[in-house]
Protein backbone atom coordinates (compact mmCIF):
# COMPACT_ATOMS: atom_id res chain seq x y z
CA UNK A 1 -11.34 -29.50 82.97
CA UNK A 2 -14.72 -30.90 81.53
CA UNK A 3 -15.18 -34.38 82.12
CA UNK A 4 -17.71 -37.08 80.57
CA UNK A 5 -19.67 -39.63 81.35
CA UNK A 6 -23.35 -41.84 81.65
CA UNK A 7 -25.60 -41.82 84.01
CA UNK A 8 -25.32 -42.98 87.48
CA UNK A 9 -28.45 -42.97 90.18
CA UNK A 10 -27.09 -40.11 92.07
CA UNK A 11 -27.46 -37.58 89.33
CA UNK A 12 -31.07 -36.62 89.19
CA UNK A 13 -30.94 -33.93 91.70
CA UNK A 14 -28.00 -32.56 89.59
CA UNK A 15 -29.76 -32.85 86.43
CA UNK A 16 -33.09 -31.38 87.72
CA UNK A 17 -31.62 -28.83 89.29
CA UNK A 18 -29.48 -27.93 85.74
CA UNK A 19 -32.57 -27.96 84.40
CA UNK A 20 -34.33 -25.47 86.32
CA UNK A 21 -31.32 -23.32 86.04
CA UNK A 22 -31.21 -23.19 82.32
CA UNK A 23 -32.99 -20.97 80.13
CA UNK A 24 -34.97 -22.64 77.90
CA UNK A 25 -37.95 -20.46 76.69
CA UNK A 26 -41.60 -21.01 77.37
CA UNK A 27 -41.89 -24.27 76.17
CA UNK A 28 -39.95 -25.62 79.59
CA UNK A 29 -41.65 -26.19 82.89
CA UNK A 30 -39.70 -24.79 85.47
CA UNK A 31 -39.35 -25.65 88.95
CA UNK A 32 -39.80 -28.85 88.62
CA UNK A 33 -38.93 -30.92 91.78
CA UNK A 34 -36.69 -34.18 91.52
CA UNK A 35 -39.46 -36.59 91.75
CA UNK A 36 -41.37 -35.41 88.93
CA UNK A 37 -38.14 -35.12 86.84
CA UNK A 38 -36.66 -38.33 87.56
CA UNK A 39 -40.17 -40.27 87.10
CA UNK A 40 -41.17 -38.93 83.62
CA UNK A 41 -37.67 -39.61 82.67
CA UNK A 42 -35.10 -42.26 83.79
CA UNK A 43 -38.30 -44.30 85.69
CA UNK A 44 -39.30 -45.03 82.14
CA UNK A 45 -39.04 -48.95 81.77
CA UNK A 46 -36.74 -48.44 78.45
CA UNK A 47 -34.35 -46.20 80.41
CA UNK A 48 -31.30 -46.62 79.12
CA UNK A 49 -27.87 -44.79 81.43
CA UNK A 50 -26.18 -44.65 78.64
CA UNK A 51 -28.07 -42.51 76.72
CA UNK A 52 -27.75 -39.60 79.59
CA UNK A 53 -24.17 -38.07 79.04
CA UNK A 54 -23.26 -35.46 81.62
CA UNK A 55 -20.66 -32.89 81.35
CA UNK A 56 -19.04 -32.46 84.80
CA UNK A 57 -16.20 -30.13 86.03
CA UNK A 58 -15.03 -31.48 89.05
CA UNK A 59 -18.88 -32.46 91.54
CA UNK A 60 -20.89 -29.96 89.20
CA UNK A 61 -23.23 -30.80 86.62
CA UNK A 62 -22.59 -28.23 83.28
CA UNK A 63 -24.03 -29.48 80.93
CA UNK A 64 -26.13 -33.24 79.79
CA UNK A 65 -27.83 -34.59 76.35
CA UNK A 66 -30.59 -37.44 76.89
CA UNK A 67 -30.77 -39.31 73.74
CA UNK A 68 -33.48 -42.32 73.22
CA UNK A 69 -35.90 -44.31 70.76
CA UNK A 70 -39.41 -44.34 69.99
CA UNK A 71 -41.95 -47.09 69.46
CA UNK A 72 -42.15 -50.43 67.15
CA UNK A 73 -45.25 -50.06 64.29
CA UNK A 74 -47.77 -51.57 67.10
CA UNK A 75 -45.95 -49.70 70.07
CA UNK A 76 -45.43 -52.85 71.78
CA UNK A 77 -41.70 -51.76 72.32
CA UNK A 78 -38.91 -49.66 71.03
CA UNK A 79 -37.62 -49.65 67.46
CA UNK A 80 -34.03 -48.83 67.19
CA UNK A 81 -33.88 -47.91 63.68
CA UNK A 82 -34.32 -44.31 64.50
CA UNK A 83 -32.71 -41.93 67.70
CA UNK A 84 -33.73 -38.87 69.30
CA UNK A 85 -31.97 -36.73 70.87
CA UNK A 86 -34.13 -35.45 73.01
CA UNK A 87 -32.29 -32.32 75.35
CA UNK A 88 -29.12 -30.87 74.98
CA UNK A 89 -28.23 -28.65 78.46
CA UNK A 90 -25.66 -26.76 79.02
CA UNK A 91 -25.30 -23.92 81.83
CA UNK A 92 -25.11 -20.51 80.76
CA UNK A 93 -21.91 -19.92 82.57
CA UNK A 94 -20.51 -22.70 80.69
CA UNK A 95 -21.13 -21.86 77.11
CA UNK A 96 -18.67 -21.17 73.91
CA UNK A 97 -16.53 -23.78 75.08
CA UNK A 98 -17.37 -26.81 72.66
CA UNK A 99 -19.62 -28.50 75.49
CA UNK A 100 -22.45 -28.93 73.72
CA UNK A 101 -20.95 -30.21 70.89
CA UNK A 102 -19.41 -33.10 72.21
CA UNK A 103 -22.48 -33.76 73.89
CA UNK A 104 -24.24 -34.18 70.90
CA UNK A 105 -21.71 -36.00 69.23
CA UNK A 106 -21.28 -38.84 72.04
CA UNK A 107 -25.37 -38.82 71.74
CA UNK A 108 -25.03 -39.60 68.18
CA UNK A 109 -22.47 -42.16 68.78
CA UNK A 110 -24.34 -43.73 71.68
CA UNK A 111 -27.80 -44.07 69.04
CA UNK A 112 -25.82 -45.41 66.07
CA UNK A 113 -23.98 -47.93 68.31
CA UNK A 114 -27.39 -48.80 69.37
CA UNK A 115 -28.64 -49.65 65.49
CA UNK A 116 -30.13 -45.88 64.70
CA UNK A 117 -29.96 -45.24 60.82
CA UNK A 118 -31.09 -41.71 61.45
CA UNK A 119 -30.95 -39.20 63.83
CA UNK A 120 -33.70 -36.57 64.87
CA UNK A 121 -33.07 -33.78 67.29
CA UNK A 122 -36.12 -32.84 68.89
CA UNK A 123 -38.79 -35.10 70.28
CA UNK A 124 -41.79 -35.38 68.17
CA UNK A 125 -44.37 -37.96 68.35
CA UNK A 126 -43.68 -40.93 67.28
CA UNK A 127 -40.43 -40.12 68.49
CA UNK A 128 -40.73 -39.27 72.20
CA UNK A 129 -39.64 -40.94 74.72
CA UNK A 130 -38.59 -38.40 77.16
CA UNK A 131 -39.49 -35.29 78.92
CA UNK A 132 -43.44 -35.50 78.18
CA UNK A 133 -44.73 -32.79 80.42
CA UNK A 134 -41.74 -31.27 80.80
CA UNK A 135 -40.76 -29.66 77.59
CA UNK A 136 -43.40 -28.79 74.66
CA UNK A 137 -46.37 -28.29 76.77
CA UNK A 138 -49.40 -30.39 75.90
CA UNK A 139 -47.08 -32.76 73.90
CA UNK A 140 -43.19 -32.60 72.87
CA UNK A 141 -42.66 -31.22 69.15
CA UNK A 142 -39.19 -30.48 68.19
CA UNK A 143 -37.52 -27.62 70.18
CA UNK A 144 -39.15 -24.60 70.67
CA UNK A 145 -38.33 -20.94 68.85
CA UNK A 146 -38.56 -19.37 71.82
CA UNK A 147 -35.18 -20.72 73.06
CA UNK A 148 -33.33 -18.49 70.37
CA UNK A 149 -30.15 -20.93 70.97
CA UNK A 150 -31.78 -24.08 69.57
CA UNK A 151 -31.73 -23.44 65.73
CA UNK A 152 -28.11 -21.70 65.30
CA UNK A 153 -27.12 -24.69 67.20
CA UNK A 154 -28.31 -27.74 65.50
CA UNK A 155 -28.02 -25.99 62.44
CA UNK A 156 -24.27 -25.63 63.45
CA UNK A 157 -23.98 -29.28 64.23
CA UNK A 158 -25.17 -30.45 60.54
CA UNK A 159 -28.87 -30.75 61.34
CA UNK A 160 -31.89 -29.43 59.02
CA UNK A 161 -35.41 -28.78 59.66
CA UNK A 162 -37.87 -31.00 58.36
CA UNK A 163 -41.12 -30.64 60.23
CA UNK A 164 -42.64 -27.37 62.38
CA UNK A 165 -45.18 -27.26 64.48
CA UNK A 166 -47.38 -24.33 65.16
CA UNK A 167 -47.98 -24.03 69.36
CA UNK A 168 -51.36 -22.43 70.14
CA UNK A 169 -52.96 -20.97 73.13
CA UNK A 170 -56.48 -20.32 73.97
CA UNK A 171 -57.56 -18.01 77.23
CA UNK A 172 -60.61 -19.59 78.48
CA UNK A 173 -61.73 -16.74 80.67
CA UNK A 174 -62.25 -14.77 77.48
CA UNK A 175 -63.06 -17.37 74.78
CA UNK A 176 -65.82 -16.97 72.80
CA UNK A 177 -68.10 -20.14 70.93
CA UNK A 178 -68.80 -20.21 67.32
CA UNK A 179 -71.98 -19.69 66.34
CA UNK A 180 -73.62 -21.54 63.64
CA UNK A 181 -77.19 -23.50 62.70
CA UNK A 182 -74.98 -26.90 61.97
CA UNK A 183 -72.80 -25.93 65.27
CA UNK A 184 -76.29 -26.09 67.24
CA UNK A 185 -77.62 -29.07 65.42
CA UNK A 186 -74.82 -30.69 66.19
CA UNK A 187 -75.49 -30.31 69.97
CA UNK A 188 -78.71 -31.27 69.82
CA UNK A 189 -77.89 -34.63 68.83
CA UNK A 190 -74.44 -35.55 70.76
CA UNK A 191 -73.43 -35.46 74.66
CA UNK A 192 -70.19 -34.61 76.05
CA UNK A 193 -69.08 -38.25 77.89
CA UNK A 194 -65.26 -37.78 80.75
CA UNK A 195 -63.55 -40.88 81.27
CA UNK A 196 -59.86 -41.68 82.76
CA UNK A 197 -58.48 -42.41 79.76
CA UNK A 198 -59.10 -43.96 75.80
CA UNK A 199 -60.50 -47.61 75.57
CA UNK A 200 -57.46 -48.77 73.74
CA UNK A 201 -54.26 -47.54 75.87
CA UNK A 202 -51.77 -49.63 74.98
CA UNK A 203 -47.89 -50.17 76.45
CA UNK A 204 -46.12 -46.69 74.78
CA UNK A 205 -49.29 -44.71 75.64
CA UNK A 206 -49.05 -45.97 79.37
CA UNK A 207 -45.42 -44.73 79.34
CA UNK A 208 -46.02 -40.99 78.55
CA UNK A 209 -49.37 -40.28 78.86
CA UNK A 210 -49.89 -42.35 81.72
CA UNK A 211 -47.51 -41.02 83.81
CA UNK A 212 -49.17 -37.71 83.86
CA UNK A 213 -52.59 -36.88 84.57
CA UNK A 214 -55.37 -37.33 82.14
CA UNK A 215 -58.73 -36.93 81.09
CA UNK A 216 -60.69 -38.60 78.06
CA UNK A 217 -63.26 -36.30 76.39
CA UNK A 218 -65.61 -37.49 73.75
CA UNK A 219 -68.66 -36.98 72.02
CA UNK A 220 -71.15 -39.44 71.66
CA UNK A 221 -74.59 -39.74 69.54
CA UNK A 222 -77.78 -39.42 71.75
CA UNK A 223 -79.36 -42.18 69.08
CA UNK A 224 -76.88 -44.36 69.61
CA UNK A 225 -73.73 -45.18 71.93
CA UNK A 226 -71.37 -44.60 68.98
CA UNK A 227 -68.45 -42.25 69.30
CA UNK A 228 -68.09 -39.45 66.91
CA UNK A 229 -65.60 -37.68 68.72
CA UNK A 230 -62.76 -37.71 71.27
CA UNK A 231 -59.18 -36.00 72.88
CA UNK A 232 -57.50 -36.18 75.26
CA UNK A 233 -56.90 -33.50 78.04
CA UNK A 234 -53.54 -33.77 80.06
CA UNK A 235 -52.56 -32.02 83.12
CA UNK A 236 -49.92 -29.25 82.86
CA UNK A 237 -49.46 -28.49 86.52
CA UNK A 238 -46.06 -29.08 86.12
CA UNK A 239 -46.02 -25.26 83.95
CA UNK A 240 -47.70 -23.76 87.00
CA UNK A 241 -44.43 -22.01 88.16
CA UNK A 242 -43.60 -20.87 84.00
CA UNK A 243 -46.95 -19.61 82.94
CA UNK A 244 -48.75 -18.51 86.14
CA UNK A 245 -51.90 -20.33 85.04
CA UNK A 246 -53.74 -23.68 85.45
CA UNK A 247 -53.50 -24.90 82.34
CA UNK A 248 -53.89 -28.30 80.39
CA UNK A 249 -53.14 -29.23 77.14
CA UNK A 250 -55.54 -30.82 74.08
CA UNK A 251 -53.77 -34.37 72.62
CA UNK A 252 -54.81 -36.99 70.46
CA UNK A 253 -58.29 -35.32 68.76
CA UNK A 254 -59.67 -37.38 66.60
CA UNK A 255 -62.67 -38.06 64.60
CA UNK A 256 -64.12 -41.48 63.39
CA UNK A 257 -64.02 -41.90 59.45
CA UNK A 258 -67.29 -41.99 58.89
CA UNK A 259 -67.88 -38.28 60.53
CA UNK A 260 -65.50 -36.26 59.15
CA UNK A 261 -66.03 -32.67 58.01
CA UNK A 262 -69.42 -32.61 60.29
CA UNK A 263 -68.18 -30.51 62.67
CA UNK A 264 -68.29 -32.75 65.38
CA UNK A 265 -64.18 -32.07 66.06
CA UNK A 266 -65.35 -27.96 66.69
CA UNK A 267 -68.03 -29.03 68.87
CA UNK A 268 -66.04 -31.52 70.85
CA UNK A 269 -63.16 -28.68 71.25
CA UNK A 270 -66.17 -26.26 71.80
CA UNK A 271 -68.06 -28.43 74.59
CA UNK A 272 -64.44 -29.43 76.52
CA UNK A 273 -63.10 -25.55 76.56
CA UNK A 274 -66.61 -25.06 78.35
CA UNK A 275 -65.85 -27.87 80.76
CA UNK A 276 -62.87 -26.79 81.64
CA UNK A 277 -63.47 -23.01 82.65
CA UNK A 278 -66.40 -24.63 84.30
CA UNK A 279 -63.38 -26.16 86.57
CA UNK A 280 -61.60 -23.27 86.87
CA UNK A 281 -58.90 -23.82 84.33
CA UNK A 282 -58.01 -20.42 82.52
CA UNK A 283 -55.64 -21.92 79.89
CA UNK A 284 -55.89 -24.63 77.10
CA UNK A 285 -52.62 -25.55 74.47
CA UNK A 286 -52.58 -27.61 71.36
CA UNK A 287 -50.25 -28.29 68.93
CA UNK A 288 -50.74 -28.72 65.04
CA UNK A 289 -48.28 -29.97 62.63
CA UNK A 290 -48.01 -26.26 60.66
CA UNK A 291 -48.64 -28.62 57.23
CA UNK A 292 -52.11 -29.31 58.46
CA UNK A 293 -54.40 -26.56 57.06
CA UNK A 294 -57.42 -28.12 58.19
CA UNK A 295 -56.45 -28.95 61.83
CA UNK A 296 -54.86 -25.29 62.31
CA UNK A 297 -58.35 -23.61 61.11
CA UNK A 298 -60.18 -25.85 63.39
CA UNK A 299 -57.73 -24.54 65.98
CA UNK A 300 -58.45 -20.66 65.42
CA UNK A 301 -62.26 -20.97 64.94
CA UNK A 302 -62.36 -22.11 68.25
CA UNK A 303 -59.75 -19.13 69.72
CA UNK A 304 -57.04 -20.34 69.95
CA UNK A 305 -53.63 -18.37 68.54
CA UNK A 306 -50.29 -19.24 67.39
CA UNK A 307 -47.74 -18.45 70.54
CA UNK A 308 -44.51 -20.50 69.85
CA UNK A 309 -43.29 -23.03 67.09
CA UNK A 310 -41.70 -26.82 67.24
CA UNK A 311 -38.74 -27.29 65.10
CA UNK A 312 -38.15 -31.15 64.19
CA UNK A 313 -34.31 -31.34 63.15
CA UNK A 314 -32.63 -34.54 60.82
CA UNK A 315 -29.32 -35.00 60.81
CA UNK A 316 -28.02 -34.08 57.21
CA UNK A 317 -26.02 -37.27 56.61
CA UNK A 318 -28.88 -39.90 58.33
């Protein structure tokens, strides 16, 4: 008999251990040891038990949802006004029996209770609470097409898409630079600068970001201090065991207003994929919303290709 219920502190060796005995396609990292699990997760300082619902028959774990909120307008703290559900688990040995379901449904229950007037399946900046550099790669964006069950499922359970993001890849060993008169003027006049992390962190960036590790890039005039330029570079070693390659993900690129459509976004993507094989890291990831055009060309003039898709889900009635 499947029984339900919230969270309790004992449970994060049963839940990491579900986890890394579920299929989930490529977008999960496997292997992923409790510490790691249970610190990107329910260490977060808006942790809520109650959004963790576990399925249990009898002292094993089957099956669990993790449902949460994202950020006010100046991410100072959470807005309830819209939920997340942000996994749905259940063991393979323990599908076609409704458990999933009624994990969802308690989920929904548990975010509308809370104040959510919509629901999104799928964790998607700004909506992302949970699971940063554990599902998604370089950032969380919807679930992945490469777990086949995710779209029959949701669509089953009354959800539509509304927002896909494309998932590409570049191989560093083998990348080659674009090659242009403005791509080498552009050089001549800006200098690749690492720091930590951004100048202006602020409390929500802390709680994903900064719990992983990171690596500010940006490029900077040689005429003046300015910053034309920047991303941010985070840390996949948690995808070691998945993809069998040191790999790091590309976040948060960005160019200031006054320099855009220079070509100082290629250069900066150019200049860090260089920086990067220099340290021996053979894989880079990025994610584009599939709506931007102009951020997905940017994305295959520098090598990179399309590998998986995000699917952001809305529940029809929100």
């Amino acid at each position: 008999m499947i029984e339900y219920r919230t969270f309790v502190n004992r449970d994060p060796a049963k839940l990491a251990a579900l986890w890394n005995g579920t299929p989930l396609g490529r977008g999960a990292a496997i292997g992923i040891a409790v510490d790691a699990f249970e610190t990107l997760n329910f260490a977060q300082p808006y942790f809520d038990r109650k959004g963790v619902i576990l399925a249990c028959e009898g002292d094993e774990v089957v099956g669990f949802t993790h449902a949460g909120f994202g950020a006010n307008a100046d991410e100072s703290a959470l807005s309830y006004e819209a939920g997340v559900i942000c996994a749905v688990l259940v063991h393979p040995n323990h599908r076609r029996r409704g458990i999933g379901r009624e994990l969802v449904q308690r989920a929904e229950s548990y975010l509308r209770e809370r104040g959510a007037k919509t629901i999104q399946a799928g964790p998607s900046a700004p909506l992302d609470p949970f699971f940063f550099g554990l599902y998604g790669g370089s950032r969380p964006s919807g679930f992945m097409e490469s777990d086949p069950d995710a779209a029959p499922f949701f669509t089953a359970m009354n959800y539509r898409p509304v927002e896909r993001h494309g998932v590409y890849q570049c191989d560093l060993t083998t990348q080659r630079s674009p090659m242009s008169f403005r791509f080498a003027n552009i050089r001549r006049k800006v200098e690749l600068t690492v720091a930590p992390e951004p100048d202006d962190v602020n409390w929500w960036w802390e709680t994903r970001y900064g719990r992983l590790d990171t690596v500010q890039f940006s490029l900077r005039s040689k005429e003046n201090p300015n910053e034309v330029a920047e991303l941010t570079v985070v840390g996949l070693d948690l995808y070691l065991t998945a993809w069998q390659q040191r790999a790091v993900g590309l976040a948060e690129l960005r160019t200031v207003t006054a320099e855009l459509r220079k070509g100082y976004a290629q250069a900066l993507l150019v200049e860090t994929c260089r920086r990067l094989k220099d340290e021996l890291v053979t894989l880079a990831e990025a994610h584009a919303v599939e709506s931007n055009t102009p951020v997905v060309k940017l994305l295959e003039s520098c090598g990179f290709s399309r590998v998986d898709t995000g699917v952001v889900y809305l529940k029809a009635d929100s």
